[in-house]
C-alpha atoms as a PDB file:
ATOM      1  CA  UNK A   1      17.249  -1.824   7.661  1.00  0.00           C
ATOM      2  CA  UNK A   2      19.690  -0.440   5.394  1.00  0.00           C
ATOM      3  CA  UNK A   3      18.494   0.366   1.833  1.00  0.00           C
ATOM      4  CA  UNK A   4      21.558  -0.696  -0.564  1.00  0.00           C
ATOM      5  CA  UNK A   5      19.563   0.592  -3.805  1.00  0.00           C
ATOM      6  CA  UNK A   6      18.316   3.673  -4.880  1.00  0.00           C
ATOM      7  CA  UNK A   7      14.712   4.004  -3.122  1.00  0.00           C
ATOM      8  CA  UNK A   8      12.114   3.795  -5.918  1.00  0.00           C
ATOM      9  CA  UNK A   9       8.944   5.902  -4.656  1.00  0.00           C
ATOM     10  CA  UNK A  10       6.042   7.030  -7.043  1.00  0.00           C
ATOM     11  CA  UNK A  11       2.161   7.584  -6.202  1.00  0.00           C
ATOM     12  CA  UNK A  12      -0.242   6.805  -8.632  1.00  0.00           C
ATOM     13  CA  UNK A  13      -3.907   6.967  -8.858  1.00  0.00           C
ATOM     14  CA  UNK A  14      -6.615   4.000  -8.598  1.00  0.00           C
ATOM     15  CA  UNK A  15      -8.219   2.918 -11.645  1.00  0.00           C
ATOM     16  CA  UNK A  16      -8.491  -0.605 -13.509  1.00  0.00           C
ATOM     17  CA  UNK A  17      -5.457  -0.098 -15.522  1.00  0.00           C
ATOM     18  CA  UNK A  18      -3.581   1.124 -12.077  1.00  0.00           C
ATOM     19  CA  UNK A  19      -1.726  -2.261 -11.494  1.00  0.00           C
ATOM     20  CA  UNK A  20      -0.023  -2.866 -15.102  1.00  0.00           C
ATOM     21  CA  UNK A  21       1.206   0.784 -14.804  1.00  0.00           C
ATOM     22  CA  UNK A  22       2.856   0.198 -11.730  1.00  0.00           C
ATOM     23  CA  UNK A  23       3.961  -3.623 -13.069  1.00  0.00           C
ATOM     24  CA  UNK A  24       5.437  -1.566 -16.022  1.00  0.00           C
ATOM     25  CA  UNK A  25       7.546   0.820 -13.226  1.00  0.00           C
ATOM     26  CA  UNK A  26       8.500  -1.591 -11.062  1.00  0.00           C
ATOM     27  CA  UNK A  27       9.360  -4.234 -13.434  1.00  0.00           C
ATOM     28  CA  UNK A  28      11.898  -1.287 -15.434  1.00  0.00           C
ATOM     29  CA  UNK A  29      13.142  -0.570 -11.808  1.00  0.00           C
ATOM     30  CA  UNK A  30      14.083  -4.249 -10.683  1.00  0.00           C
ATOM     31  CA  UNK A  31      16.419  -4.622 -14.170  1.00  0.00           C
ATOM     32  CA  UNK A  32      18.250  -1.415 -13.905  1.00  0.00           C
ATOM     33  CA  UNK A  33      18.887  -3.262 -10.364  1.00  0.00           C
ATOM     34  CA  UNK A  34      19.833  -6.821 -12.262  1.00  0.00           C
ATOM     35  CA  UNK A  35      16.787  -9.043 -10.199  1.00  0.00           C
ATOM     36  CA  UNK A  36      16.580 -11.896 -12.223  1.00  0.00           C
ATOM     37  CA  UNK A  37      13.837 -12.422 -14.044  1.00  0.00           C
ATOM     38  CA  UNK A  38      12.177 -15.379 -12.277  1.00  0.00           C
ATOM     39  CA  UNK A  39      12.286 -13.007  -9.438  1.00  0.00           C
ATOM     40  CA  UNK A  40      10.800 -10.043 -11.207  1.00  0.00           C
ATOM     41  CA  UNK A  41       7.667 -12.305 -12.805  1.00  0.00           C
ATOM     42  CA  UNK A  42       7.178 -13.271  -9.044  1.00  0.00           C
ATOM     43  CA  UNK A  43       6.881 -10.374  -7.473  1.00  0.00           C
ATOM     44  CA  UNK A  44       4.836  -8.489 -10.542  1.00  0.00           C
ATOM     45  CA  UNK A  45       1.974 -11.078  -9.817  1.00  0.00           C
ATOM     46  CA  UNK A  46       2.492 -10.509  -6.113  1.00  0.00           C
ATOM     47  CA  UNK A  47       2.404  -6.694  -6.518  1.00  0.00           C
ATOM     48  CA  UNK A  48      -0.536  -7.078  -9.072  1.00  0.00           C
ATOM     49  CA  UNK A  49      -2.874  -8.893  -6.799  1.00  0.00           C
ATOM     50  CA  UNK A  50      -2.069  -6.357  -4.311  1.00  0.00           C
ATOM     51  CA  UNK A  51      -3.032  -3.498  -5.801  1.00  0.00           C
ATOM     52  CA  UNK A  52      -6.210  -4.882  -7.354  1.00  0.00           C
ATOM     53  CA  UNK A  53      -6.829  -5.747  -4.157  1.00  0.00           C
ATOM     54  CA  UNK A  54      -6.692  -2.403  -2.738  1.00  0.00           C
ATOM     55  CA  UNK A  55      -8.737  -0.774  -6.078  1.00  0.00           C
ATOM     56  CA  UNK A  56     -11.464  -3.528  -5.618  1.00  0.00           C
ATOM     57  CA  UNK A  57     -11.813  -3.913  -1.663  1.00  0.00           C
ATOM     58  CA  UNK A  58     -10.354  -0.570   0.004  1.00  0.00           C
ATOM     59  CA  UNK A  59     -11.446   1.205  -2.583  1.00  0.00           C
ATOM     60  CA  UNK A  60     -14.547  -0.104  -3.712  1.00  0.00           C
ATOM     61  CA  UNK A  61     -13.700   0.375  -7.633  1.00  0.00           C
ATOM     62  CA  UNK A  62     -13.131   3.988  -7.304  1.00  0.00           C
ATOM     63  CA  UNK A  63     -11.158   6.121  -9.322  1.00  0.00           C
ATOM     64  CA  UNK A  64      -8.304   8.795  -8.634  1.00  0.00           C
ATOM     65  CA  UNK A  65      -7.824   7.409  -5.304  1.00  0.00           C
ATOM     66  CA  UNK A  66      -3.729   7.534  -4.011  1.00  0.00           C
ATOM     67  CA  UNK A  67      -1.930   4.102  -4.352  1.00  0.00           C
ATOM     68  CA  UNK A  68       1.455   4.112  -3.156  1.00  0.00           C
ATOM     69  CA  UNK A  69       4.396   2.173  -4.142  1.00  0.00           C
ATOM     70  CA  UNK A  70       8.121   2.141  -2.473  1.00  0.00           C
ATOM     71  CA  UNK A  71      10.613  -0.620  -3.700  1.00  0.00           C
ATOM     72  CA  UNK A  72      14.316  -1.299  -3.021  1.00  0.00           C
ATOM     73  CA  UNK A  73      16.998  -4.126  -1.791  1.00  0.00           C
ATOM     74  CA  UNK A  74      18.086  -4.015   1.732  1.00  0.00           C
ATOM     75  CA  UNK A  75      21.513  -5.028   2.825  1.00  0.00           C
ATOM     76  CA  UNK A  76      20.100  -8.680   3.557  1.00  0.00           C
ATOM     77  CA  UNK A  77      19.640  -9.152  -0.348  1.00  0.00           C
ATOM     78  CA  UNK A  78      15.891  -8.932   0.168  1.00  0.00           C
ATOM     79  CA  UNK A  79      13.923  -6.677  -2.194  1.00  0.00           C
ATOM     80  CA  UNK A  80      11.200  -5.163  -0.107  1.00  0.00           C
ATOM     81  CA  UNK A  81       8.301  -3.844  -1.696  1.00  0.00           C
ATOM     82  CA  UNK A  82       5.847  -1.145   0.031  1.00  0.00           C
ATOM     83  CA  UNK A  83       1.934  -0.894  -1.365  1.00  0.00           C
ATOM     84  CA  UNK A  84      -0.203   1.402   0.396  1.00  0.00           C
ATOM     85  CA  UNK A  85      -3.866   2.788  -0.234  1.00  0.00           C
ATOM     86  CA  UNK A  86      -5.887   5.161   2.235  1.00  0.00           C
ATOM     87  CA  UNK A  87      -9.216   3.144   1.883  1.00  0.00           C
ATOM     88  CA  UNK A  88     -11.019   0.493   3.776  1.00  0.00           C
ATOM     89  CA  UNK A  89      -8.997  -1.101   6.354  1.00  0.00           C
ATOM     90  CA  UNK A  90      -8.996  -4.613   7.066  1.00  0.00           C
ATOM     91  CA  UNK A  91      -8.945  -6.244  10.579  1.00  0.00           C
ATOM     92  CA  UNK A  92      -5.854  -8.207  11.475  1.00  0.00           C
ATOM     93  CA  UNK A  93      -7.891 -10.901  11.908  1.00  0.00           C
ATOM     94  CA  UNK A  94      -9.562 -10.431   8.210  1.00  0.00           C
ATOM     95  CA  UNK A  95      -5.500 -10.466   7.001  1.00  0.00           C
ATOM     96  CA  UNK A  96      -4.504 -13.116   8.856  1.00  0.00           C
ATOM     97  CA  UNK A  97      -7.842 -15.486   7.825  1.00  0.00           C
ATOM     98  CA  UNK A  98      -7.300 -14.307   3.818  1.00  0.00           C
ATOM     99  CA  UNK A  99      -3.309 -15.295   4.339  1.00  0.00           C
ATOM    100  CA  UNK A 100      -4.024 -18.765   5.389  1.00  0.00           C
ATOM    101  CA  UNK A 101      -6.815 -19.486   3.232  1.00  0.00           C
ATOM    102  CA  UNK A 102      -6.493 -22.895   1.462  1.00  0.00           C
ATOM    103  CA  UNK A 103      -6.008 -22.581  -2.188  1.00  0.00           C
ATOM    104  CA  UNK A 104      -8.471 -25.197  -4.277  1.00  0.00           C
ATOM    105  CA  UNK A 105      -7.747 -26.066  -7.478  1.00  0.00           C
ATOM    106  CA  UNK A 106     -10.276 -25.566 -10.002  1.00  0.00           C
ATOM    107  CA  UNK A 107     -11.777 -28.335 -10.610  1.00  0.00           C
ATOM    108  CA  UNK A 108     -13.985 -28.500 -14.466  1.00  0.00           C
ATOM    109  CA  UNK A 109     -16.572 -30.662 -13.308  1.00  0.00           C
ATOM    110  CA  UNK A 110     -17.072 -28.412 -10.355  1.00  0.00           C
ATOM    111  CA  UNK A 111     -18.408 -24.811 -10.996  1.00  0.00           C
ATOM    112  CA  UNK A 112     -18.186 -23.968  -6.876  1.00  0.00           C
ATOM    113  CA  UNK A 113     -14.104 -24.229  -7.345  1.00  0.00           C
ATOM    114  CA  UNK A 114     -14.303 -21.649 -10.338  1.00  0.00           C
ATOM    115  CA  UNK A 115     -14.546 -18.457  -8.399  1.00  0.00           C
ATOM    116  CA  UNK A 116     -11.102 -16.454  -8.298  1.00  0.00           C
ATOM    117  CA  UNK A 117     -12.073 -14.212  -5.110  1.00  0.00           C
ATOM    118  CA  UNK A 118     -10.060 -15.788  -2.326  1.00  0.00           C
ATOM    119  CA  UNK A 119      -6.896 -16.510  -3.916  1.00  0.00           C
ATOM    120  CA  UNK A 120      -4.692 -13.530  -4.699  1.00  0.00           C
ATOM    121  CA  UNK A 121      -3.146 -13.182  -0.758  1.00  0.00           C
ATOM    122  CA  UNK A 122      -2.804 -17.149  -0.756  1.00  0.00           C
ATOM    123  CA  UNK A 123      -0.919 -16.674  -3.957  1.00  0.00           C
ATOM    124  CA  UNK A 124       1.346 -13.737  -2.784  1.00  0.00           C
ATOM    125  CA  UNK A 125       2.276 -15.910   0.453  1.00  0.00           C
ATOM    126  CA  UNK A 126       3.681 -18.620  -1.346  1.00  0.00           C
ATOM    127  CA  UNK A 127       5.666 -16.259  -3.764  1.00  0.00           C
ATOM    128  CA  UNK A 128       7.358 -14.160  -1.110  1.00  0.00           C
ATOM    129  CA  UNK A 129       9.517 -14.538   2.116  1.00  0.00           C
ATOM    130  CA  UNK A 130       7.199 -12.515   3.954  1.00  0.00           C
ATOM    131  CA  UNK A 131       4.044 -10.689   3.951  1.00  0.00           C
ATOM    132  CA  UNK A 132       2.572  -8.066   6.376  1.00  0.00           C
ATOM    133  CA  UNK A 133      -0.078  -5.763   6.243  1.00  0.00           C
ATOM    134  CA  UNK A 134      -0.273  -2.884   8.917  1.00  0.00           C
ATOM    135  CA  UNK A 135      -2.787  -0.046   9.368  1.00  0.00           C
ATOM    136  CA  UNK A 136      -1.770   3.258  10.560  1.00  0.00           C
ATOM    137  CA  UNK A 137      -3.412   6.525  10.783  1.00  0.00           C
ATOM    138  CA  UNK A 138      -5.710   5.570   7.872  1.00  0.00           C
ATOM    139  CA  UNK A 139      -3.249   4.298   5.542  1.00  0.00           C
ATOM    140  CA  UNK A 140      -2.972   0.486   4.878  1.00  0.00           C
ATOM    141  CA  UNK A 141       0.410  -0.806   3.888  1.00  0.00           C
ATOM    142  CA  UNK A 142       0.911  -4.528   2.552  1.00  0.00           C
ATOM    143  CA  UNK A 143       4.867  -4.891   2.827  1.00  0.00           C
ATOM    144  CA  UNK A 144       6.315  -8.113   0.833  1.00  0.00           C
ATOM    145  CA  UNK A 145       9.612  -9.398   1.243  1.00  0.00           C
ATOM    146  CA  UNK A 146      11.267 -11.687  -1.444  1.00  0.00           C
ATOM    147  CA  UNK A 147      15.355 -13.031  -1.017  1.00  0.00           C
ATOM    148  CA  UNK A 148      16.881 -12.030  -4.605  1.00  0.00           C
END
Protein backbone atom coordinates (compact mmCIF):
# COMPACT_ATOMS: atom_id res chain seq x y z
CA UNK A 1 0.00 0.00 0.00
CA UNK A 2 1.56 3.06 -1.11
CA UNK A 3 1.55 6.01 1.35
CA UNK A 4 0.87 9.27 -0.92
CA UNK A 5 1.19 11.66 2.29
CA UNK A 6 3.71 12.40 4.58
CA UNK A 7 3.46 9.51 7.37
CA UNK A 8 2.26 11.19 10.58
CA UNK A 9 3.75 9.01 13.60
CA UNK A 10 3.82 10.28 17.32
CA UNK A 11 3.59 8.16 20.71
CA UNK A 12 1.94 9.54 23.48
CA UNK A 13 1.23 8.46 26.92
CA UNK A 14 -2.21 7.09 28.50
CA UNK A 15 -4.06 9.31 30.67
CA UNK A 16 -7.79 10.76 30.59
CA UNK A 17 -6.90 13.74 28.63
CA UNK A 18 -4.79 11.25 26.13
CA UNK A 19 -7.54 11.17 23.36
CA UNK A 20 -8.26 15.10 22.83
CA UNK A 21 -4.42 15.47 22.58
CA UNK A 22 -4.16 13.14 19.93
CA UNK A 23 -7.78 14.57 18.35
CA UNK A 24 -5.89 17.96 18.52
CA UNK A 25 -2.71 16.23 16.33
CA UNK A 26 -4.50 14.41 14.12
CA UNK A 27 -7.19 16.78 13.41
CA UNK A 28 -4.06 19.71 12.54
CA UNK A 29 -2.56 16.80 10.42
CA UNK A 30 -5.72 15.88 8.22
CA UNK A 31 -6.06 19.94 7.14
CA UNK A 32 -2.51 20.52 6.25
CA UNK A 33 -3.63 17.33 4.02
CA UNK A 34 -7.12 19.23 2.84
CA UNK A 35 -9.65 16.10 4.34
CA UNK A 36 -12.74 17.76 4.44
CA UNK A 37 -14.14 18.46 7.38
CA UNK A 38 -17.11 16.05 7.53
CA UNK A 39 -14.39 13.58 7.13
CA UNK A 40 -12.13 14.87 9.84
CA UNK A 41 -15.25 15.13 12.60
CA UNK A 42 -15.75 11.39 11.57
CA UNK A 43 -12.80 9.99 12.09
CA UNK A 44 -11.90 12.24 15.44
CA UNK A 45 -14.94 10.40 17.12
CA UNK A 46 -13.74 7.16 15.59
CA UNK A 47 -10.14 7.72 16.81
CA UNK A 48 -11.55 9.05 20.21
CA UNK A 49 -13.51 6.00 21.11
CA UNK A 50 -10.52 4.10 20.24
CA UNK A 51 -8.20 5.32 22.36
CA UNK A 52 -10.49 5.57 25.38
CA UNK A 53 -11.00 2.31 24.67
CA UNK A 54 -7.54 1.23 24.97
CA UNK A 55 -6.92 3.72 28.34
CA UNK A 56 -10.13 2.17 29.94
CA UNK A 57 -10.01 -1.67 28.86
CA UNK A 58 -6.21 -2.52 27.88
CA UNK A 59 -5.13 -0.39 30.18
CA UNK A 60 -7.26 -0.50 33.02
CA UNK A 61 -7.18 3.49 33.66
CA UNK A 62 -3.52 3.59 33.99
CA UNK A 63 -1.31 6.29 33.42
CA UNK A 64 2.01 6.81 31.32
CA UNK A 65 1.27 3.79 29.43
CA UNK A 66 2.52 4.03 25.32
CA UNK A 67 -0.42 4.79 22.89
CA UNK A 68 0.53 4.87 19.44
CA UNK A 69 -0.81 6.71 16.58
CA UNK A 70 0.26 6.47 12.64
CA UNK A 71 -2.01 8.34 10.05
CA UNK A 72 -1.72 8.97 6.29
CA UNK A 73 -3.65 8.61 2.71
CA UNK A 74 -2.78 5.71 0.60
CA UNK A 75 -2.81 5.84 -3.14
CA UNK A 76 -6.55 4.45 -3.06
CA UNK A 77 -7.67 7.90 -1.49
CA UNK A 78 -8.24 6.11 1.80
CA UNK A 79 -6.86 7.75 4.95
CA UNK A 80 -5.73 4.93 7.14
CA UNK A 81 -5.35 5.46 10.64
CA UNK A 82 -3.06 3.14 13.02
CA UNK A 83 -3.92 3.08 17.09
CA UNK A 84 -1.94 0.81 19.06
CA UNK A 85 -1.53 0.18 22.96
CA UNK A 86 0.65 -2.70 24.61
CA UNK A 87 -2.11 -3.66 27.21
CA UNK A 88 -4.79 -6.22 27.53
CA UNK A 89 -5.49 -8.00 24.43
CA UNK A 90 -8.77 -8.87 23.27
CA UNK A 91 -9.82 -12.22 21.64
CA UNK A 92 -10.87 -12.08 18.03
CA UNK A 93 -13.87 -13.36 19.02
CA UNK A 94 -14.33 -10.47 21.87
CA UNK A 95 -13.61 -7.91 18.57
CA UNK A 96 -15.67 -9.44 16.36
CA UNK A 97 -18.86 -9.79 19.10
CA UNK A 98 -18.19 -5.79 20.22
CA UNK A 99 -18.15 -4.92 16.17
CA UNK A 100 -21.50 -6.36 15.56
CA UNK A 101 -23.14 -5.37 18.61
CA UNK A 102 -26.61 -3.80 17.99
CA UNK A 103 -26.73 -0.20 18.82
CA UNK A 104 -30.11 0.73 21.05
CA UNK A 105 -31.25 3.93 21.21
CA UNK A 106 -31.71 5.42 24.46
CA UNK A 107 -34.81 5.30 25.29
CA UNK A 108 -36.03 8.11 28.51
CA UNK A 109 -38.54 6.00 29.90
CA UNK A 110 -36.06 3.19 29.99
CA UNK A 111 -32.99 3.52 32.36
CA UNK A 112 -31.53 -0.20 31.04
CA UNK A 113 -30.91 1.67 27.42
CA UNK A 114 -28.91 4.54 29.26
CA UNK A 115 -25.61 2.82 29.69
CA UNK A 116 -22.88 4.06 27.06
CA UNK A 117 -20.48 0.87 27.50
CA UNK A 118 -21.13 -1.11 24.34
CA UNK A 119 -21.34 1.45 21.80
CA UNK A 120 -18.08 3.13 20.85
CA UNK A 121 -16.82 0.01 18.25
CA UNK A 122 -20.56 -0.09 16.89
CA UNK A 123 -20.14 3.59 16.35
CA UNK A 124 -16.62 3.46 14.69
CA UNK A 125 -18.03 0.64 12.21
CA UNK A 126 -20.58 2.66 10.81
CA UNK A 127 -18.20 5.76 10.42
CA UNK A 128 -15.41 3.99 8.57
CA UNK A 129 -14.81 1.72 5.46
CA UNK A 130 -13.13 -0.70 7.50
CA UNK A 131 -12.09 -1.70 10.85
CA UNK A 132 -9.55 -4.34 12.08
CA UNK A 133 -7.96 -5.02 15.14
CA UNK A 134 -4.84 -7.42 15.21
CA UNK A 135 -2.62 -8.56 18.09
CA UNK A 136 0.97 -9.13 17.65
CA UNK A 137 3.77 -9.73 19.94
CA UNK A 138 1.90 -7.88 22.72
CA UNK A 139 0.90 -4.91 20.91
CA UNK A 140 -2.80 -4.41 19.87
CA UNK A 141 -3.42 -2.36 16.78
CA UNK A 142 -7.08 -1.15 15.78
CA UNK A 143 -6.48 -0.03 12.00
CA UNK A 144 -9.55 2.16 10.49
CA UNK A 145 -9.97 2.87 7.02
CA UNK A 146 -12.18 5.83 5.79
CA UNK A 147 -12.48 6.79 1.59
CA UNK A 148 -11.69 10.74 1.64
Amino acid sequence: MEVVTERFTRKYHSSPDVSRCIADDLISYLRKNNVVQETIDQVELCMVEVVNNSYEHAYKYSDNLPIELTCFVNSQSELVIEISDYGQSMSQDEFNRAVKGEFIEPDPDDPETWTTSGRGFIIVVQLTDEFEYFNTEKRNTFKLLKRT
